[in-house]
Protein backbone atom coordinates (compact mmCIF):
# COMPACT_ATOMS: atom_id res chain seq x y z
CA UNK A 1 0.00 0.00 0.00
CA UNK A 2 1.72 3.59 -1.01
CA UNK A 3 1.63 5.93 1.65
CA UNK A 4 -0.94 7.94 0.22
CA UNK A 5 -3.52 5.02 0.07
CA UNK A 6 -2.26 4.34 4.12
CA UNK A 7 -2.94 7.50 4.88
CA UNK A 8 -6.34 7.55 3.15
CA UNK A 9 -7.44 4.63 4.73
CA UNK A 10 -6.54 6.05 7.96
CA UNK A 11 -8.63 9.06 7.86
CA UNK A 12 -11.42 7.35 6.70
CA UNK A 13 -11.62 4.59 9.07
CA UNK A 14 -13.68 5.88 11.29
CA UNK A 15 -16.38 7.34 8.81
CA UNK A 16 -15.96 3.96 7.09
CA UNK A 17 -16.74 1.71 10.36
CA UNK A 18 -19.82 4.26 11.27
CA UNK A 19 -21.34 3.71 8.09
CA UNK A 20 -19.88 -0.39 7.95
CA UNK A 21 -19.01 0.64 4.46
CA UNK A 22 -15.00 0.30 3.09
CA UNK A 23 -14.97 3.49 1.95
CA UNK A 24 -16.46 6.25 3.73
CA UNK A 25 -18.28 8.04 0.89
CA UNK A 26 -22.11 8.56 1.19
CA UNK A 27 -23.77 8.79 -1.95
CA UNK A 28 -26.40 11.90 -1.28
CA UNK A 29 -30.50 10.96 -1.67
CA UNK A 30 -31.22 12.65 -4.58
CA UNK A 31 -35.06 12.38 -5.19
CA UNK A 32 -36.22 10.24 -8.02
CA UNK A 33 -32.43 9.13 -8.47
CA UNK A 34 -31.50 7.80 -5.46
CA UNK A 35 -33.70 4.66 -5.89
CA UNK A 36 -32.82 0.59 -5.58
CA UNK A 37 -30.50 0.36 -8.25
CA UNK A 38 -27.98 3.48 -7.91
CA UNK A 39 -28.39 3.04 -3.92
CA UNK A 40 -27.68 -1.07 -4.18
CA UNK A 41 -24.49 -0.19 -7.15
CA UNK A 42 -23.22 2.33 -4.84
CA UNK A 43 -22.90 -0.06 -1.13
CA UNK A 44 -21.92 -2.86 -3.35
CA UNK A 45 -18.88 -0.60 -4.73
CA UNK A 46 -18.21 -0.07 -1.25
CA UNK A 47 -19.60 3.36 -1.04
CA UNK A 48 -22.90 3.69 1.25
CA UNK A 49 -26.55 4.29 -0.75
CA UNK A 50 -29.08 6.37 0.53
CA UNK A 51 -32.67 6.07 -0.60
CA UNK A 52 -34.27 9.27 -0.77
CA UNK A 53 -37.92 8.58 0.42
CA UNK A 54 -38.91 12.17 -0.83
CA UNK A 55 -43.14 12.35 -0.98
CA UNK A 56 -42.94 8.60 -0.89
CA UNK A 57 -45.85 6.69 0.94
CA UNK A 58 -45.05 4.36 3.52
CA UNK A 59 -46.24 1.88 1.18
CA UNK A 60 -43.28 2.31 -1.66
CA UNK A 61 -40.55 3.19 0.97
CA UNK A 62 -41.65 -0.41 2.00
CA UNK A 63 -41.52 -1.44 -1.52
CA UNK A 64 -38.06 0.26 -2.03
CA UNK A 65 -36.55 -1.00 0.65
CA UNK A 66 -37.50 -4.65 -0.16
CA UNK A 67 -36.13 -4.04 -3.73
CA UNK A 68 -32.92 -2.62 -2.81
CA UNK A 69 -32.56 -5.80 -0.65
CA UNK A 70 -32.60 -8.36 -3.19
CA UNK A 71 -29.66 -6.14 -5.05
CA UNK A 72 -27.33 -6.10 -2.27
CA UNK A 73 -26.84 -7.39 1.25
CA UNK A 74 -24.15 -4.69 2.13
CA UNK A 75 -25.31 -1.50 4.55
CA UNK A 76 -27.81 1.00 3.07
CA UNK A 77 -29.62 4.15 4.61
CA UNK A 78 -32.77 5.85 4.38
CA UNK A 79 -33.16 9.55 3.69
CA UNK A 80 -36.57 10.84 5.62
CA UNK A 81 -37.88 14.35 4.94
CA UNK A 82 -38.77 15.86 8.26
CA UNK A 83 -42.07 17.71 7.05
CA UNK A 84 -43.57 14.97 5.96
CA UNK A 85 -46.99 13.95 7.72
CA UNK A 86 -46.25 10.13 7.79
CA UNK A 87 -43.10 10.62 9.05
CA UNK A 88 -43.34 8.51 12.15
CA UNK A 89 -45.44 5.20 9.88
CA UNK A 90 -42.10 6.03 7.45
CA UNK A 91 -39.54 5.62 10.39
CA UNK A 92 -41.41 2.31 11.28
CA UNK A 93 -41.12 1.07 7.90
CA UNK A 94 -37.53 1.34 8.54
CA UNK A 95 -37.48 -0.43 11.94
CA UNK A 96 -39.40 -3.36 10.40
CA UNK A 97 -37.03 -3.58 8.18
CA UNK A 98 -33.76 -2.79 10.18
CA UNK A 99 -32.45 -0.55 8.11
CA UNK A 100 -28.97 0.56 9.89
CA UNK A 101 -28.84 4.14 9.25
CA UNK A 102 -31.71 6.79 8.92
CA UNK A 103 -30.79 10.36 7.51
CA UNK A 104 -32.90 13.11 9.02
CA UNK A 105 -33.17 16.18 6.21
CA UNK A 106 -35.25 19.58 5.62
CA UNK A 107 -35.37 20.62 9.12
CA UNK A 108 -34.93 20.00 12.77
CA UNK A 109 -35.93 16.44 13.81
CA UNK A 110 -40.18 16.80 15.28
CA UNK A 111 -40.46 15.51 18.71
CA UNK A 112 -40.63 11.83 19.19
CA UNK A 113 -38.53 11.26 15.46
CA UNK A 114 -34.95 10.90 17.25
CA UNK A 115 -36.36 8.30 19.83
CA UNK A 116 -38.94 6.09 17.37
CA UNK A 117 -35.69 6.05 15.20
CA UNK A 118 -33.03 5.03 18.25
CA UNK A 119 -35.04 2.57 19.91
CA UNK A 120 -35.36 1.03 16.56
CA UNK A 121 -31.70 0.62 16.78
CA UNK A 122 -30.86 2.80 13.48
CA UNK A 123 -27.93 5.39 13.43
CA UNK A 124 -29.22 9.00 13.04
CA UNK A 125 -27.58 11.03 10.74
CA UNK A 126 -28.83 14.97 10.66
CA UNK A 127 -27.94 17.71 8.39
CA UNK A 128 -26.39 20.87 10.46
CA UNK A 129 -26.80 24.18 8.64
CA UNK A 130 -24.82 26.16 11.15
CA UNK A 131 -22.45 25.59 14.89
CA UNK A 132 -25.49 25.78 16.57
CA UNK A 133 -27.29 23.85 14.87
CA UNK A 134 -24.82 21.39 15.08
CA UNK A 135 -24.09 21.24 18.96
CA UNK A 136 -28.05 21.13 19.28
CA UNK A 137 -28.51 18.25 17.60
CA UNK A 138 -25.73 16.50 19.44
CA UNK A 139 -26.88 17.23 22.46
CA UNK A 140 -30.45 15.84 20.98
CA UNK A 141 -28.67 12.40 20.87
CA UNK A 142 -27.93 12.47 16.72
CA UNK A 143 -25.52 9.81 16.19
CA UNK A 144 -23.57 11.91 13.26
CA UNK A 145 -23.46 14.45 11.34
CA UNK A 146 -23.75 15.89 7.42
CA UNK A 147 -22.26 19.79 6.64
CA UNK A 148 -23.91 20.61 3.40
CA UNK A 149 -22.88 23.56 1.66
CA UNK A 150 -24.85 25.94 -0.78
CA UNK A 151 -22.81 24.48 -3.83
CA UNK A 152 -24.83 21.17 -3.40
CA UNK A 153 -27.52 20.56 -5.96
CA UNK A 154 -31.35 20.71 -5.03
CA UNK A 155 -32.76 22.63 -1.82
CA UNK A 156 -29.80 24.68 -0.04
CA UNK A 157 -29.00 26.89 2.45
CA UNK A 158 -27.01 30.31 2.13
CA UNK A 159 -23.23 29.08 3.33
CA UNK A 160 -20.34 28.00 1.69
CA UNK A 161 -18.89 24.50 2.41
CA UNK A 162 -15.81 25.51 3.25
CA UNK A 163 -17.27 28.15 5.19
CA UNK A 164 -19.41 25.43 7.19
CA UNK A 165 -16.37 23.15 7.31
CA UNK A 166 -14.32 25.30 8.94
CA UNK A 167 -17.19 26.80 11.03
CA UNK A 168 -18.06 23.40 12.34
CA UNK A 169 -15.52 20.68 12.32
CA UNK A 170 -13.04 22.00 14.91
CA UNK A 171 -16.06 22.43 17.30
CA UNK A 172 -17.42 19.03 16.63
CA UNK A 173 -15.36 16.46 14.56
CA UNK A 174 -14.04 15.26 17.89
CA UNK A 175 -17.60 14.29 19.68
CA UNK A 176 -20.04 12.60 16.51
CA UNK A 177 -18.56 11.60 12.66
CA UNK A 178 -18.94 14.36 10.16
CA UNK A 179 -19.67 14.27 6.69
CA UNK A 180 -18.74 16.86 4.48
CA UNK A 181 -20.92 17.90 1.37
CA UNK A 182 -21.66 20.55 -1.73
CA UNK A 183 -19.62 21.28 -4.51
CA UNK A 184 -17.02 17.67 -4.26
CA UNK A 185 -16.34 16.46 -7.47
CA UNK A 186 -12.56 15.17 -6.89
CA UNK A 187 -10.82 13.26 -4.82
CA UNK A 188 -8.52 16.16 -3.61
CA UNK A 189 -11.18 17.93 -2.00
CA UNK A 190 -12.23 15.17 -0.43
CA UNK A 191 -8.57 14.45 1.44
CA UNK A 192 -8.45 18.02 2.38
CA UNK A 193 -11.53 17.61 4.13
CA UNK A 194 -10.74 14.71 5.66
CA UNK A 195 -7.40 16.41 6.95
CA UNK A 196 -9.69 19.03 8.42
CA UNK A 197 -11.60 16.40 10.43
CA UNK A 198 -14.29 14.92 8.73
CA UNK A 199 -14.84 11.35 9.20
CA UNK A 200 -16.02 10.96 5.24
CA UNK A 201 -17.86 13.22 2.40
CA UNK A 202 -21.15 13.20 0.94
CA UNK A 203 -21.09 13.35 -3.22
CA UNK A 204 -24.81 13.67 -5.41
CA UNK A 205 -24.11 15.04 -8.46
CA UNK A 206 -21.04 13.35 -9.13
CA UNK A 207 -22.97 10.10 -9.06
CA UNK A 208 -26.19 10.88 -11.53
CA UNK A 209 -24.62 10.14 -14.88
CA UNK A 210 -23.46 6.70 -13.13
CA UNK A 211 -24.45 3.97 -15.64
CA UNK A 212 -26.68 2.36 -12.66
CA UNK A 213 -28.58 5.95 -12.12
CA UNK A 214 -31.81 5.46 -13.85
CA UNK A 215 -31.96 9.21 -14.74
CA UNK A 216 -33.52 9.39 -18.04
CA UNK A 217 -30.63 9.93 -21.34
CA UNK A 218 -31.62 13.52 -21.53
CA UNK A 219 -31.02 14.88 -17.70
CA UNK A 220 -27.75 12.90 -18.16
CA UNK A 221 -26.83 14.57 -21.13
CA UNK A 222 -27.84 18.26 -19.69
CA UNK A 223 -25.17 16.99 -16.59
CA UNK A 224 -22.55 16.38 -19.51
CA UNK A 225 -22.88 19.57 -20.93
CA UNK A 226 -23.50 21.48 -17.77
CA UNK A 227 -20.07 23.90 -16.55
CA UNK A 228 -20.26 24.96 -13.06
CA UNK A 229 -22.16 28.57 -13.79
CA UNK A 230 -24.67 26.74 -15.35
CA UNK A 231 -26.41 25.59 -11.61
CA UNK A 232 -27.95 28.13 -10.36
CA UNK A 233 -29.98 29.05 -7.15
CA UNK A 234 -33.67 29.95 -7.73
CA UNK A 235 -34.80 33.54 -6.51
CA UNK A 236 -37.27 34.14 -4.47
CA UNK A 237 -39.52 36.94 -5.63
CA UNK A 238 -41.93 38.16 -2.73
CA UNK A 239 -41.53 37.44 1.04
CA UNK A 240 -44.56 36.43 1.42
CA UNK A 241 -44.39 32.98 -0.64
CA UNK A 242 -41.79 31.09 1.20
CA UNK A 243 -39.44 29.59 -1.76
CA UNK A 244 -36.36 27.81 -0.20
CA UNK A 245 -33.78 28.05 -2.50
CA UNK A 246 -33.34 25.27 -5.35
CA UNK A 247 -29.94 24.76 -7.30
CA UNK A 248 -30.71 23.33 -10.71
CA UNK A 249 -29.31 23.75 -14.03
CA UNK A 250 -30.47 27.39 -15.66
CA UNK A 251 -33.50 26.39 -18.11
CA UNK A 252 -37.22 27.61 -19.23
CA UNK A 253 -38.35 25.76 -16.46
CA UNK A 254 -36.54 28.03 -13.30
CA UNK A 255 -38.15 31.03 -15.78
CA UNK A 256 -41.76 30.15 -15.88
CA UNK A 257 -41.18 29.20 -11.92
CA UNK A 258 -40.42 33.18 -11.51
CA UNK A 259 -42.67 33.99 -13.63
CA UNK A 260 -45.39 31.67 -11.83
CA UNK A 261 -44.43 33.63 -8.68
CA UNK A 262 -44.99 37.15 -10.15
CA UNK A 263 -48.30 35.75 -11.12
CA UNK A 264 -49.20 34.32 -7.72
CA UNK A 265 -48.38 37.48 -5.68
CA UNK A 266 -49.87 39.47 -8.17
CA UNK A 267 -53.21 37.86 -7.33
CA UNK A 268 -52.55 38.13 -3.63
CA UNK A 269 -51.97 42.27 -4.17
CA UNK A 270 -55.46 42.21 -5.66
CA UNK A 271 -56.92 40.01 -2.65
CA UNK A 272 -58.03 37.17 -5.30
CA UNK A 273 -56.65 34.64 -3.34
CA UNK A 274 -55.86 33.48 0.25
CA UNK A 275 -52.01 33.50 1.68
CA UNK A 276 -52.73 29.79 2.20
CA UNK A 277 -54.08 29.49 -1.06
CA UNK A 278 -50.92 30.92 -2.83
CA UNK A 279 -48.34 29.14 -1.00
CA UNK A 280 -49.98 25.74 -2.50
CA UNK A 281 -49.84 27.15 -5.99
CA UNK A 282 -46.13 27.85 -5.41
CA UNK A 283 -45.83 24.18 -3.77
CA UNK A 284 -48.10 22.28 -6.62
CA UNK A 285 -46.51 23.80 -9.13
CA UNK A 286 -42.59 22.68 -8.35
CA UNK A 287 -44.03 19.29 -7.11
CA UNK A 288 -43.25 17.23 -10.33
CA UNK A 289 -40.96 19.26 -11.96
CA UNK A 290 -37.89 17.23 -11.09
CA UNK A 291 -39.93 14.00 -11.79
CA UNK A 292 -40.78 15.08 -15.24
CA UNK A 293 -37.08 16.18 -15.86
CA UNK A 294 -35.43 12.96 -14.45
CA UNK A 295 -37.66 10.26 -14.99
CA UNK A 296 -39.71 11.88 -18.28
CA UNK A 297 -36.54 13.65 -19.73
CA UNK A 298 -38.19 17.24 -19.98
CA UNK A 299 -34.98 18.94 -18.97
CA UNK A 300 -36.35 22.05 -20.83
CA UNK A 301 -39.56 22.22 -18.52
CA UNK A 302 -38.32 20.28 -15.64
CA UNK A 303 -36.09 20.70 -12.32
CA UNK A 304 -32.64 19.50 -13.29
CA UNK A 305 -31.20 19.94 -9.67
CA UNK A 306 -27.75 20.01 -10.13
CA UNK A 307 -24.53 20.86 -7.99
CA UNK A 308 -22.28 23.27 -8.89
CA UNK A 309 -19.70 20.25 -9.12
CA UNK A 310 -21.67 19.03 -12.16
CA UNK A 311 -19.02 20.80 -14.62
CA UNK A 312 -16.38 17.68 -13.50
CA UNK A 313 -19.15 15.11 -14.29
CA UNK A 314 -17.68 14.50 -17.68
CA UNK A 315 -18.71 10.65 -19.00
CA UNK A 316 -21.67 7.77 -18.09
CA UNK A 317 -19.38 5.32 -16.20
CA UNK A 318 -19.76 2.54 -13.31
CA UNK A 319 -20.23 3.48 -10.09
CA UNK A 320 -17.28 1.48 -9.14
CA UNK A 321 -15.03 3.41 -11.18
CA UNK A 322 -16.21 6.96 -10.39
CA UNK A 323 -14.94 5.80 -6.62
CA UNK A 324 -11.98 4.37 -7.40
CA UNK A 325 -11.09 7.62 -9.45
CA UNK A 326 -12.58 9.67 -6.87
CA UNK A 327 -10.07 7.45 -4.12
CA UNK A 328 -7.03 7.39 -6.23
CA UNK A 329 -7.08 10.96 -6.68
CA UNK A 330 -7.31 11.35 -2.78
CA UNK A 331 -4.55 9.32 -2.49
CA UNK A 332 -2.39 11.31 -4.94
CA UNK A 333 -2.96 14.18 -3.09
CA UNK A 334 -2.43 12.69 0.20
CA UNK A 335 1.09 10.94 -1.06
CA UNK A 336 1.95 14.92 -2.32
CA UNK A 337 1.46 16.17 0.79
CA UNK A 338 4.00 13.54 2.68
């Protein structure tokens, strides 16, 4: 083993025996995407899948979870969405089915969620927006950690991740495993990271255009073409409609989304509608957009929620081979670096 590989598997040896995974790379639930196959090609590359539950019922997380099963028998977590209104029937889903890891996302954990999901004898994994945040949740009993930046693809917040990192992993790295995520697309980053403290990283877009993603030819092709400037936040337009930001690749679709927000408030100036009313013509309308871009192919019309990593997503290749490339080129840097 060359000192650089040592040295890698060093660092990540405790993220790796959190997650029971060889390498400790989490592949980040990406709605739509992150289903059986790319979450089952991902633990068996020995990378850890997350399936991203989303709006799912707990019907077809049962389903999902049953079907990513019978593709591999390695470790695997679940992604739960903290505002949804089955939450509790969807962490119970995962206790019947003792799934080893549940990820917590879109909000601090609702009472009763961190117990239902520890007595069930899952790990907890939370996202921590901010040092606060962070030493909250630990103190809540989270088992680790994730530190997304606003470089990530999909729903973000407004700091940097190297602004988080450094923010966050002196203060906590020591107590519960980070993760580090937003904007990684090489391997480099990833062993400066881990220098920094972080038990492992969290990569999305890096693993879309995997040949096991199921994301429909034309979203992978928009990925391939995609440069860095290309994903871009949406804007929200009046206070009043609460529009967390999205990062998606810059298309008619983020357009008519302003343009369906002018439209709303417009009709809320002239008292035509109700402030409830308008916030669920905001919500209905985004609902399937990244459905119809990913699993339809409408990347014109569609979400294509993309990281602003997605310019170094340059081929369709094997899971397998995105982490060994992803690994050596850790290990490079690590073997520069003495």
């Amino acid at each position: 083993m060359t000192s650089g590989a040592a040295r890698l598997t060093q660092l990540m040896a405790r993220g790796a025996e959190f997650l029971g995974s060889e390498v400790a790379i989490l592949c980040g639930a990406m709605s739509w995407v992150s289903e059986r196959n790319l979450v089952a090609a991902m633990s068996n590359a020995g990378g850890f899948g997350l399936i991203a539950c989303g709006a799912m019922s707990p019907e077809l997380l049962d389903a999902e979870i049953a079907g990513t099963k019978t593709l591999t028998d390695k470790p695997f977590g679940v992604n739960l969405i903290t505002m949804h209104p089955q939450l509790m029937d969807l962490i119970a889903v995962c206790t019947r089915h003792e799934v080893t890891h549940v990820v917590l996302a879109g909000g601090l954990p609702p009472a009763g969620s961190i117990d239902a999901i520890k007595a069930g004898g899952a790990k907890l994994i939370c996202f921590a927006p901010a040092l606060s945040l962070a030493k909250k949740l630990i103190r809540s009993g989270v088992d680790a950690l994730v530190v997304e930046g606003m470089e990530a693809g999909g729903h973000i917040g407004p700091v940097s991740t190297s602004v988080l990192a450094q923010e966050i992993l002196p203060e906590v790295a020591d107590t519960v495993p980070v993760f580090v995520a937003g904007g990684i697309g090489r391997g480099e980053a990833i062993a400066a990271y881990l220098e920094m403290g972080a038990a492992g990283v969290q990569l999305g877009t890096r693993f879309v255009c995997a040949t096991e993603s199921i994301a429909h030819a034309n979203f992978k092709k928009a990925f391939l073409r995609a440069s860095a400037r290309d994903a871009v936040a949406s804007v929200q337009i009046d206070p009043r409609l609460p529009v967390i930001p999205v990062r998606a690749l810059k298309n008619a679709g983020g357009e008519l989304f302003t343009a369906k927000q002018r439209e709303v408030a417009a009709s809320l100036d002239e008292g035509k509608v109700a402030m409830a009313e308008a916030q669920l013509q905001i919500e209905h309308y985004w609902a399937g957009a990244l459905r119809r871009a990913v699993i339809d192919g409408d990347v014109e019309h569609g979400s294509v929620m993309a990281g602003q990593s997605v310019g170094m997503v340059t081929k369709e290749e094997p899971v397998a081979e995105i982490i060994a490339a992803l690994m050596g080129e850790a290990e490079a840097a690590l073997a520069k670096r003495g």
